[in-house]
C-alpha atoms as a PDB file:
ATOM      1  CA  UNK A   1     -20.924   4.357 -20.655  1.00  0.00           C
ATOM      2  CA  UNK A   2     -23.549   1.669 -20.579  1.00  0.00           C
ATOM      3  CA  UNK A   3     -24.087  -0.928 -18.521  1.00  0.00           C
ATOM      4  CA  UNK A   4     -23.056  -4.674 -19.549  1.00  0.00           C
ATOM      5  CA  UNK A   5     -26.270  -7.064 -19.693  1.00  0.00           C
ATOM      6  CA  UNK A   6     -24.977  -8.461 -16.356  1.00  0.00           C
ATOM      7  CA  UNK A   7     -24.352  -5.465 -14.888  1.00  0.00           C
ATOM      8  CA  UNK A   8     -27.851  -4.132 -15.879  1.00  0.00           C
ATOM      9  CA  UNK A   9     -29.469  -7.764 -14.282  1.00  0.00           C
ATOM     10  CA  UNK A  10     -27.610  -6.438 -10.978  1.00  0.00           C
ATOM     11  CA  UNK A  11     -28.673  -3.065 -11.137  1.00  0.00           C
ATOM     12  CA  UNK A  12     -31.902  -4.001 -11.291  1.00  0.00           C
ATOM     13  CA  UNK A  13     -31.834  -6.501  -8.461  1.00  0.00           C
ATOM     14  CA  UNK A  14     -30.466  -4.141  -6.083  1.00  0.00           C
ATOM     15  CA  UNK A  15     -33.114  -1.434  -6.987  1.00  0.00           C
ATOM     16  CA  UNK A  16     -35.789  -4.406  -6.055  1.00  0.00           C
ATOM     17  CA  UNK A  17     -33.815  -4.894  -3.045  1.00  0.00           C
ATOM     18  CA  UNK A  18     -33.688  -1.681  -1.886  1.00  0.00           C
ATOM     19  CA  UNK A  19     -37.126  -0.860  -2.344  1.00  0.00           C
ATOM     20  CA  UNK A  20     -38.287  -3.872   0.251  1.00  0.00           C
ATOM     21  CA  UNK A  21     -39.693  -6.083  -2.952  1.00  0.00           C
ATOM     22  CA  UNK A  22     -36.992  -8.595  -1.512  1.00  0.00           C
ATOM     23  CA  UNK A  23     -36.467  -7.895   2.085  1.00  0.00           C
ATOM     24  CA  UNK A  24     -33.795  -9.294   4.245  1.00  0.00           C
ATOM     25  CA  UNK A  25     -33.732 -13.312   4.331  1.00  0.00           C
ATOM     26  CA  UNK A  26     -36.108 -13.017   1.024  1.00  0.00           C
ATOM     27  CA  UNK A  27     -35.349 -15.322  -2.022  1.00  0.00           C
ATOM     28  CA  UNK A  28     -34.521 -14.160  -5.817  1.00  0.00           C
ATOM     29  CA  UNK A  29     -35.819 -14.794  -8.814  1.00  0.00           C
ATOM     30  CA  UNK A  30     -34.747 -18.355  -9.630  1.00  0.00           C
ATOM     31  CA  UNK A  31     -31.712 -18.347 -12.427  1.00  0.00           C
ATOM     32  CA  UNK A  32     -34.208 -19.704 -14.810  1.00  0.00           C
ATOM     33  CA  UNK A  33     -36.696 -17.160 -13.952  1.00  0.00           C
ATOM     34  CA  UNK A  34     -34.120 -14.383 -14.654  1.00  0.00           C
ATOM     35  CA  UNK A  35     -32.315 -15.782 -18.175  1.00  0.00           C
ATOM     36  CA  UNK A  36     -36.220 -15.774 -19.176  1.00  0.00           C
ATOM     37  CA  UNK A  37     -36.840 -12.718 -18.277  1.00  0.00           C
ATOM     38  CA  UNK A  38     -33.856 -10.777 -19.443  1.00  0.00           C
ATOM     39  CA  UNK A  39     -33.724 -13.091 -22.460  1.00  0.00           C
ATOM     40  CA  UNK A  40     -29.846 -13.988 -21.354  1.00  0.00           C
ATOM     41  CA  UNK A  41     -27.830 -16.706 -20.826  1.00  0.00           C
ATOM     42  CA  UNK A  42     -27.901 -18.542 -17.467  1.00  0.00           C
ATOM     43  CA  UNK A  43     -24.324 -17.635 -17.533  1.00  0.00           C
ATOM     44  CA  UNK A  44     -25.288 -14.276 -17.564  1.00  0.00           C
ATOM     45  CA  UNK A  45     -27.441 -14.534 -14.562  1.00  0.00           C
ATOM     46  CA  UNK A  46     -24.692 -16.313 -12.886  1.00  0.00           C
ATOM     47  CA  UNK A  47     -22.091 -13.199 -12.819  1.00  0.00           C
ATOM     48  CA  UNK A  48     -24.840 -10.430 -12.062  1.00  0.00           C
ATOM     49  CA  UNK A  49     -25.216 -12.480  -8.919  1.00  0.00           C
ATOM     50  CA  UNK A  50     -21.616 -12.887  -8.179  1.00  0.00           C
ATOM     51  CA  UNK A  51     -21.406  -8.951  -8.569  1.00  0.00           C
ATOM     52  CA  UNK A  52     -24.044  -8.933  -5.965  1.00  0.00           C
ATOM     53  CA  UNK A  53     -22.305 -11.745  -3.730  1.00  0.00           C
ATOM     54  CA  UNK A  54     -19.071  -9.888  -4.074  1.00  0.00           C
ATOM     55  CA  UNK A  55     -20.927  -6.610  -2.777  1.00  0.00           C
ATOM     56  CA  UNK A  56     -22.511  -8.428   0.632  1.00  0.00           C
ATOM     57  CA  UNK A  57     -25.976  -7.810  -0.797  1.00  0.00           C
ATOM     58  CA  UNK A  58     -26.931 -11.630  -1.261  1.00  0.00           C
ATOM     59  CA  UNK A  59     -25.364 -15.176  -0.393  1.00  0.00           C
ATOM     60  CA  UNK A  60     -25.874 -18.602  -1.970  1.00  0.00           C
ATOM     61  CA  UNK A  61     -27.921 -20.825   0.354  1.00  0.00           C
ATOM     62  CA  UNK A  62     -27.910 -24.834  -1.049  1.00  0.00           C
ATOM     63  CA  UNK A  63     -31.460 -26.031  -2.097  1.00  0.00           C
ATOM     64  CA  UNK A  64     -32.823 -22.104  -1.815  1.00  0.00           C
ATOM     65  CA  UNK A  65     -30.766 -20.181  -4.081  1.00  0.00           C
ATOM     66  CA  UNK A  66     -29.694 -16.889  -3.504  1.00  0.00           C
ATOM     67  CA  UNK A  67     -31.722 -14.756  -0.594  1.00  0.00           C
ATOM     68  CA  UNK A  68     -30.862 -11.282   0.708  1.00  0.00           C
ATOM     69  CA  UNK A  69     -28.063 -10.844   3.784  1.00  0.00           C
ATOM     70  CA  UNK A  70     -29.876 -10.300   6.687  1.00  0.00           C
ATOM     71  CA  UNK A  71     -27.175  -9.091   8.267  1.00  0.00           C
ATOM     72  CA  UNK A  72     -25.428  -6.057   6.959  1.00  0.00           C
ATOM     73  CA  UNK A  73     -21.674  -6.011   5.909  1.00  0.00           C
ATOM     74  CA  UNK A  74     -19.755  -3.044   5.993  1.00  0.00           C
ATOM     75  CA  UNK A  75     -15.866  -2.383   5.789  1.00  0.00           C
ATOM     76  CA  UNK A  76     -14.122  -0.387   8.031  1.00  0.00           C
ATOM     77  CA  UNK A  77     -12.767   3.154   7.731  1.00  0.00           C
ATOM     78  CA  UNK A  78     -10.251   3.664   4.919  1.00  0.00           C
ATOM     79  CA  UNK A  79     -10.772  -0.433   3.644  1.00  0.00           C
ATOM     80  CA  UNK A  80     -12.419   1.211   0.534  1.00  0.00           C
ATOM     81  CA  UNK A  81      -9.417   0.481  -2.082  1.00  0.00           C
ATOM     82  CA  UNK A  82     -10.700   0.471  -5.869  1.00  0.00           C
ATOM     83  CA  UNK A  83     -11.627  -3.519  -6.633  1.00  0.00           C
ATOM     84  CA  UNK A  84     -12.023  -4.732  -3.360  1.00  0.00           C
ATOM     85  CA  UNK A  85     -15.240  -6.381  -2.280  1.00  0.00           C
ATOM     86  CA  UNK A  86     -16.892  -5.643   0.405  1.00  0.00           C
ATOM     87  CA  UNK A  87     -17.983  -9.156   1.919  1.00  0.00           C
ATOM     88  CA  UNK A  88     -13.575  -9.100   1.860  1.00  0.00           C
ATOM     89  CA  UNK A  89     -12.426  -7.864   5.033  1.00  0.00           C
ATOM     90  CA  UNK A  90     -16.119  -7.318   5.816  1.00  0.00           C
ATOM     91  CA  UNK A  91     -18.052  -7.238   9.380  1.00  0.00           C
ATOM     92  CA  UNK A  92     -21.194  -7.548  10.264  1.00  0.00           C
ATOM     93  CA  UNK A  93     -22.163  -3.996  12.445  1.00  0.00           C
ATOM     94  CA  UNK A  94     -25.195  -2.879  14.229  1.00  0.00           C
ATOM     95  CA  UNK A  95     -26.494   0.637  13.867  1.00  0.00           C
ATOM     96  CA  UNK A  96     -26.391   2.995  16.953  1.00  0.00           C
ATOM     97  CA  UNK A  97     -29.188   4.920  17.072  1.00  0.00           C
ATOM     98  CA  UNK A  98     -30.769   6.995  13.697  1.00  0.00           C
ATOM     99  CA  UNK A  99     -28.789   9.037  11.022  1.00  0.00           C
ATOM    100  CA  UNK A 100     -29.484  12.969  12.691  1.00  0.00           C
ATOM    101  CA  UNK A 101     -27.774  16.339  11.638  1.00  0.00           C
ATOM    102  CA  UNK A 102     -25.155  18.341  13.657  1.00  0.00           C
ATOM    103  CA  UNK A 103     -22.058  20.117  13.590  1.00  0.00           C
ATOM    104  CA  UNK A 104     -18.695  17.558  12.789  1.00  0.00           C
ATOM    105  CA  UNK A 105     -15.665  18.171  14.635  1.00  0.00           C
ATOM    106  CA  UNK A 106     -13.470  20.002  13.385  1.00  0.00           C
ATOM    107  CA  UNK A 107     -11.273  17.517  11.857  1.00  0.00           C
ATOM    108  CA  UNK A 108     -14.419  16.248   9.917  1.00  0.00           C
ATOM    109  CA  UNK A 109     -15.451  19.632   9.318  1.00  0.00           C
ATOM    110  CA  UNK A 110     -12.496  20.284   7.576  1.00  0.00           C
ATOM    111  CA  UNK A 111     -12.406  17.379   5.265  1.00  0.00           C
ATOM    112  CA  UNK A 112     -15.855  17.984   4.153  1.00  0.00           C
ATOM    113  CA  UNK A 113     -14.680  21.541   3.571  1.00  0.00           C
ATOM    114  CA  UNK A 114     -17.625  23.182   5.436  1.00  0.00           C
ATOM    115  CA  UNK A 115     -17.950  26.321   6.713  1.00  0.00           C
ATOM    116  CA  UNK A 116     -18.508  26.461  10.898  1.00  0.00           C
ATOM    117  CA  UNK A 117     -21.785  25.710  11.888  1.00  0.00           C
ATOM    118  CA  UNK A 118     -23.079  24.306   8.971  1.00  0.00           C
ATOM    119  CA  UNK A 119     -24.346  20.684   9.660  1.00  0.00           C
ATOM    120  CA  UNK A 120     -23.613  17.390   8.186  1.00  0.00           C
ATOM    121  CA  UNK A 121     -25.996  14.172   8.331  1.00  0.00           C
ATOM    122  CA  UNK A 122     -24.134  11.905  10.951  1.00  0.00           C
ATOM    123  CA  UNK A 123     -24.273   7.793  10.485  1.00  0.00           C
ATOM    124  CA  UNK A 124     -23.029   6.102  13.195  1.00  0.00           C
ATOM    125  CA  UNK A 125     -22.413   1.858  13.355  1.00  0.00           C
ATOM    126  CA  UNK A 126     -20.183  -0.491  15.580  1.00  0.00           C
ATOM    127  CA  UNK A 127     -18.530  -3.017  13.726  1.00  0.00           C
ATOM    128  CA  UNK A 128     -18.511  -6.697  15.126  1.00  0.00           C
ATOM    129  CA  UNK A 129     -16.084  -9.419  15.807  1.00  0.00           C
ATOM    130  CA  UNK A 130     -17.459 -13.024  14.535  1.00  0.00           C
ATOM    131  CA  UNK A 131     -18.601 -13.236  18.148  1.00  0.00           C
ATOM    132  CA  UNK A 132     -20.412 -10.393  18.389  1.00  0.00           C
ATOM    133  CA  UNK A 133     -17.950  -8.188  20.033  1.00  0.00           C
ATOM    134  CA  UNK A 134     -17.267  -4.701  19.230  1.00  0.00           C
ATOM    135  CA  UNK A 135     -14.570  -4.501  16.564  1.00  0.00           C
ATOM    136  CA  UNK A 136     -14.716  -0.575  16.124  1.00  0.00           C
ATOM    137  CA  UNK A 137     -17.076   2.773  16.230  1.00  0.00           C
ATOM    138  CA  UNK A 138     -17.976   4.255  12.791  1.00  0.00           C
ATOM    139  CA  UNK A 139     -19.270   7.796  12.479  1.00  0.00           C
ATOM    140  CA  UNK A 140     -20.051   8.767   8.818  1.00  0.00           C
ATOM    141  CA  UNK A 141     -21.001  12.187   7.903  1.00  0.00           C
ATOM    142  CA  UNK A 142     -22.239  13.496   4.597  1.00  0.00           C
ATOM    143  CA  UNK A 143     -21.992  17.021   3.721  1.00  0.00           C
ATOM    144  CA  UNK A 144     -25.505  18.642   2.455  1.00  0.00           C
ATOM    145  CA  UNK A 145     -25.022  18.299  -0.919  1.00  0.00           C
ATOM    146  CA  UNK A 146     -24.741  14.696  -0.848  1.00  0.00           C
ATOM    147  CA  UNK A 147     -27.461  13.976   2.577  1.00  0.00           C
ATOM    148  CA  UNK A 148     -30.098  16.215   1.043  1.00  0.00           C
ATOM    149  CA  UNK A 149     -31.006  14.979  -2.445  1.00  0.00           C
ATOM    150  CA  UNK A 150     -30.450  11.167  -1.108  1.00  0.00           C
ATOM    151  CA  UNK A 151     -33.263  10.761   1.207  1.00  0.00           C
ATOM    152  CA  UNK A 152     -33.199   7.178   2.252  1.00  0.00           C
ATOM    153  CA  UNK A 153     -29.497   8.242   4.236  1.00  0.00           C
ATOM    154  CA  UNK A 154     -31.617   9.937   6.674  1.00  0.00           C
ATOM    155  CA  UNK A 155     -33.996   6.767   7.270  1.00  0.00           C
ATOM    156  CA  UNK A 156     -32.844   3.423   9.611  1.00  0.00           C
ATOM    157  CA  UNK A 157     -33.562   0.790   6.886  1.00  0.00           C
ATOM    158  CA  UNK A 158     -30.483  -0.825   5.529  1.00  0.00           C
ATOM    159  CA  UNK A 159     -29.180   0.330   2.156  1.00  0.00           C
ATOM    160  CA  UNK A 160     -28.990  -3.137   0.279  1.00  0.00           C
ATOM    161  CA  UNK A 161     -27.020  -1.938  -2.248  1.00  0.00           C
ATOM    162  CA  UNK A 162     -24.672  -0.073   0.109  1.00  0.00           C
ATOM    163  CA  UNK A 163     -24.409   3.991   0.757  1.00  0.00           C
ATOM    164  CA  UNK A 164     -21.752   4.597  -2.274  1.00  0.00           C
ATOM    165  CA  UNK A 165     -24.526   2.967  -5.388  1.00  0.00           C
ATOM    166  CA  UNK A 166     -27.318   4.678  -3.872  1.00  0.00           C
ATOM    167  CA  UNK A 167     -25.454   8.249  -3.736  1.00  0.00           C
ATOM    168  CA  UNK A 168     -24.007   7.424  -7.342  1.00  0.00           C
ATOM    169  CA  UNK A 169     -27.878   6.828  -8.530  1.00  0.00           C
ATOM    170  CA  UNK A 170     -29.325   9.705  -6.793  1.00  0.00           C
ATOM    171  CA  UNK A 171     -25.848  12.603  -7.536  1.00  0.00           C
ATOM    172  CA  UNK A 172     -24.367  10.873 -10.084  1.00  0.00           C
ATOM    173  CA  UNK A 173     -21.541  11.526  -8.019  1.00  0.00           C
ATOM    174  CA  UNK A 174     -19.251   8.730  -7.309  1.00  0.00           C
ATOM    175  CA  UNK A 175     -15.901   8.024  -5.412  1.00  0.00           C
ATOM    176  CA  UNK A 176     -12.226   8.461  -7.531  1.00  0.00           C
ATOM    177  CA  UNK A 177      -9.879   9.412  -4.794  1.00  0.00           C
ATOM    178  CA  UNK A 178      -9.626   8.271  -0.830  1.00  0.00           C
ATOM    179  CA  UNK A 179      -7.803   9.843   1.519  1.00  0.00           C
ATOM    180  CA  UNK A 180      -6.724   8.330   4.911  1.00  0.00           C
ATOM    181  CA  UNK A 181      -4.914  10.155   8.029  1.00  0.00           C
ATOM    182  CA  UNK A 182      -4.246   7.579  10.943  1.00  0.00           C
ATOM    183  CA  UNK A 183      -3.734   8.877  14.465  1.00  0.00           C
ATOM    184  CA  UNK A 184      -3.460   7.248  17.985  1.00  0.00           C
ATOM    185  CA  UNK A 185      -5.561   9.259  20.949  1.00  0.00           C
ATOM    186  CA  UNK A 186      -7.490   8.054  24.217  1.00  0.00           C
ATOM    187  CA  UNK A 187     -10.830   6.954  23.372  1.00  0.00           C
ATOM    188  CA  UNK A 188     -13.528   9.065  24.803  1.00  0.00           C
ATOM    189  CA  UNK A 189     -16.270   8.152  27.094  1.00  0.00           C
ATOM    190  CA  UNK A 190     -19.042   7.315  24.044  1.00  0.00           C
ATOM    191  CA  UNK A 191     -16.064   5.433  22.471  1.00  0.00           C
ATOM    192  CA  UNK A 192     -15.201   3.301  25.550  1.00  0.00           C
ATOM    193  CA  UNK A 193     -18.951   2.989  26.003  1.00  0.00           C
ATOM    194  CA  UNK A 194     -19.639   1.230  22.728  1.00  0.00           C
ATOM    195  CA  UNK A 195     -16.041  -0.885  22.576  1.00  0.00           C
ATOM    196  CA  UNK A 196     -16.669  -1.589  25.932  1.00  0.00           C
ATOM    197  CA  UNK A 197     -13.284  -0.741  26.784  1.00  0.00           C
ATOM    198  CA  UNK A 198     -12.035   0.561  30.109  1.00  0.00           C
ATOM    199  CA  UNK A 199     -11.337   3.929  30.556  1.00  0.00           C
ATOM    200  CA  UNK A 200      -8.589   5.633  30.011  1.00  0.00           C
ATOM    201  CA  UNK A 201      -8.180   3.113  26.738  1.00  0.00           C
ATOM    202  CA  UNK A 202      -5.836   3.567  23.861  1.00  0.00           C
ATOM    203  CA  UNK A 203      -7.444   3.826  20.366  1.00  0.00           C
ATOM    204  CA  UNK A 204      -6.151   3.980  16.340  1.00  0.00           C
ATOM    205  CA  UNK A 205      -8.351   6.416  14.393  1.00  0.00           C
ATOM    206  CA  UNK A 206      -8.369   6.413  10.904  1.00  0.00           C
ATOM    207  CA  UNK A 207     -10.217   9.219   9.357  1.00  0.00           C
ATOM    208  CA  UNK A 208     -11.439   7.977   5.399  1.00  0.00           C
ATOM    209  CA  UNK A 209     -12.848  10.842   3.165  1.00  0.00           C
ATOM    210  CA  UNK A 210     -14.000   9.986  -0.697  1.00  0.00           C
ATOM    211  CA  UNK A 211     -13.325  12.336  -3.478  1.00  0.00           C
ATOM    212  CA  UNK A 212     -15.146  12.511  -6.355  1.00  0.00           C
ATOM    213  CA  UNK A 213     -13.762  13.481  -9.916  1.00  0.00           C
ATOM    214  CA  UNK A 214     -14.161  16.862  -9.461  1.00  0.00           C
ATOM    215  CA  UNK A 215     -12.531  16.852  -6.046  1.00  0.00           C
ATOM    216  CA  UNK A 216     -15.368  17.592  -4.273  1.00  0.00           C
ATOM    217  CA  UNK A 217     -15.714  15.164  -0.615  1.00  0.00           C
ATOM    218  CA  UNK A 218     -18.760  12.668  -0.635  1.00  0.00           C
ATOM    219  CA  UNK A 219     -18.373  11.240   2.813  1.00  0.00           C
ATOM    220  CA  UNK A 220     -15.996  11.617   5.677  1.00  0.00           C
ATOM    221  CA  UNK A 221     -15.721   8.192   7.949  1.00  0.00           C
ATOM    222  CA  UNK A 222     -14.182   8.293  11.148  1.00  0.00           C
ATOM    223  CA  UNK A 223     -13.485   4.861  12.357  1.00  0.00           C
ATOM    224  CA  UNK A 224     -11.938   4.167  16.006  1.00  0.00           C
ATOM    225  CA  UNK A 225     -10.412   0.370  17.178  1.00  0.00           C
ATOM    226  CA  UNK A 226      -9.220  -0.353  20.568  1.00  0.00           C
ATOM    227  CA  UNK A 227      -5.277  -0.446  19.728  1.00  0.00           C
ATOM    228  CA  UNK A 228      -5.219  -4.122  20.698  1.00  0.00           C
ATOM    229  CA  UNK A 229      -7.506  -4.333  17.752  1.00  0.00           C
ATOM    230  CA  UNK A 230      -5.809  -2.497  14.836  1.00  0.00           C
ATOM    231  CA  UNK A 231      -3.237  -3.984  12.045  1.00  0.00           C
ATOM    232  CA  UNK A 232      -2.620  -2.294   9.125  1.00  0.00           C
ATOM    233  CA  UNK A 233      -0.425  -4.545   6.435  1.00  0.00           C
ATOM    234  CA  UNK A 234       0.918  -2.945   3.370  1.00  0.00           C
ATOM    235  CA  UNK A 235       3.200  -5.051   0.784  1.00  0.00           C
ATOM    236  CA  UNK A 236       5.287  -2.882  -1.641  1.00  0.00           C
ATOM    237  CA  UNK A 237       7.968  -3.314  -4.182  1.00  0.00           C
ATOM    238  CA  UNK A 238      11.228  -2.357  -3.208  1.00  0.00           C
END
């Protein structure tokens, strides 16, 4: 299906973005500069960059216009429900170490549906409080078949446009179905390291894997928050 004009405008931005033309703290193209360019409406221009706003790419800054987050926003394990945005629910995280391959766990390795001993490209991020402390420990692996043909998963740059776009534009492969399995454990010692808990340390783990439409898994997140940490709020009709 194609792409609305204002769609397209984003698309584009985001590509820019990603390839370092507008690096973090950088300023876009002016509204003006953009309904010229695209030969749109300003109005146009205005809801491509709410689509980015709503994704945590950029942010509105009075008398600037719109610059690039410096600070990336990701949402923790299993907060990836179809129309929510990421900036909602959002944190700020800081990257622990660079993307490497290895053998998941078992529970991971299961989810992925790969065979023992194969590898998986491993992610890992903490997710922040406001005040800069830890919120939770992310580990994201992608199976092969997503990791190889998207080679900027491997690198320590920020993904502007966020991990699910970029795998869409480089598989075509995109997320229909999420599946979450909560469990309570003790964290372990690289857990209670980066939460900066004290051992022995109570912990909610909520392991996220995306589907796409043929099934096949994309990702597997597992996400761990100090128990003092974790609410999970559901409203239903009854």
């Amino acid at each position: 299906m194609a792409l609305l004009k204002y769609e397209e405008i984003a698309e584009s931005l985001r590509v820019r973005i990603g390839s370092g033309e507008f690096p973090p703290g950088g300023v876009l193209p002016s509204g003006r500069d953009l309904a010229e360019q695209w030969s749109v409406s300003r109005a146009t221009v205005v809801k491509a960059m709410d689509v980015l706003r709503h994704d945590g790419v950029v942010a509105a800054r009075q008398g600037t216009g719109f610059v690039v987050n410096e600070s990336p926003i990701a949402r923790p394990a299993g907060a990836r429900r179809a129309g929510s945005a990421r900036v909602t629910g959002g944190m700020p995280f800081l990257r622990v170490g660079g993307p490497d391959w290895r053998e998941p766990p078992t529970q991971v390795t299961a989810a992925l549906r790969l065979d023992p001993g194969v590898a998986a490209l491993r992610r890992v991020r903490v997710l922040q409080m406001p005040d800069g402390t830890p919120h939770s420990y992310v580990e994201a692996w992608f199976p092969p078949d997503v990791a190889e043909p998207s080679p900027r998963l491997v690198g320590t740059a920020p993904i502007a446009e966020g991990t699910t776009r970029y795998v869409r534009r480089q598989t075509g492969r995109f997320p229909v179905e999420g599946v979450d399995s909560t469990t309570i454990r003790m964290a372990t010692a690289t857990e209670t390291e980066h939460l900066g808990l004290t051992a022995p340390a109570p912990v909610a783990v909520v392991l996220h894997t995306a589907y796409d439409g043929e099934g096949r898994p994309l990702v597997c997140e597992e996400g761990v928050t100090p128990a003092a940490l974790y609410e999970r709020i559901d409203t239903y009709a009854m």
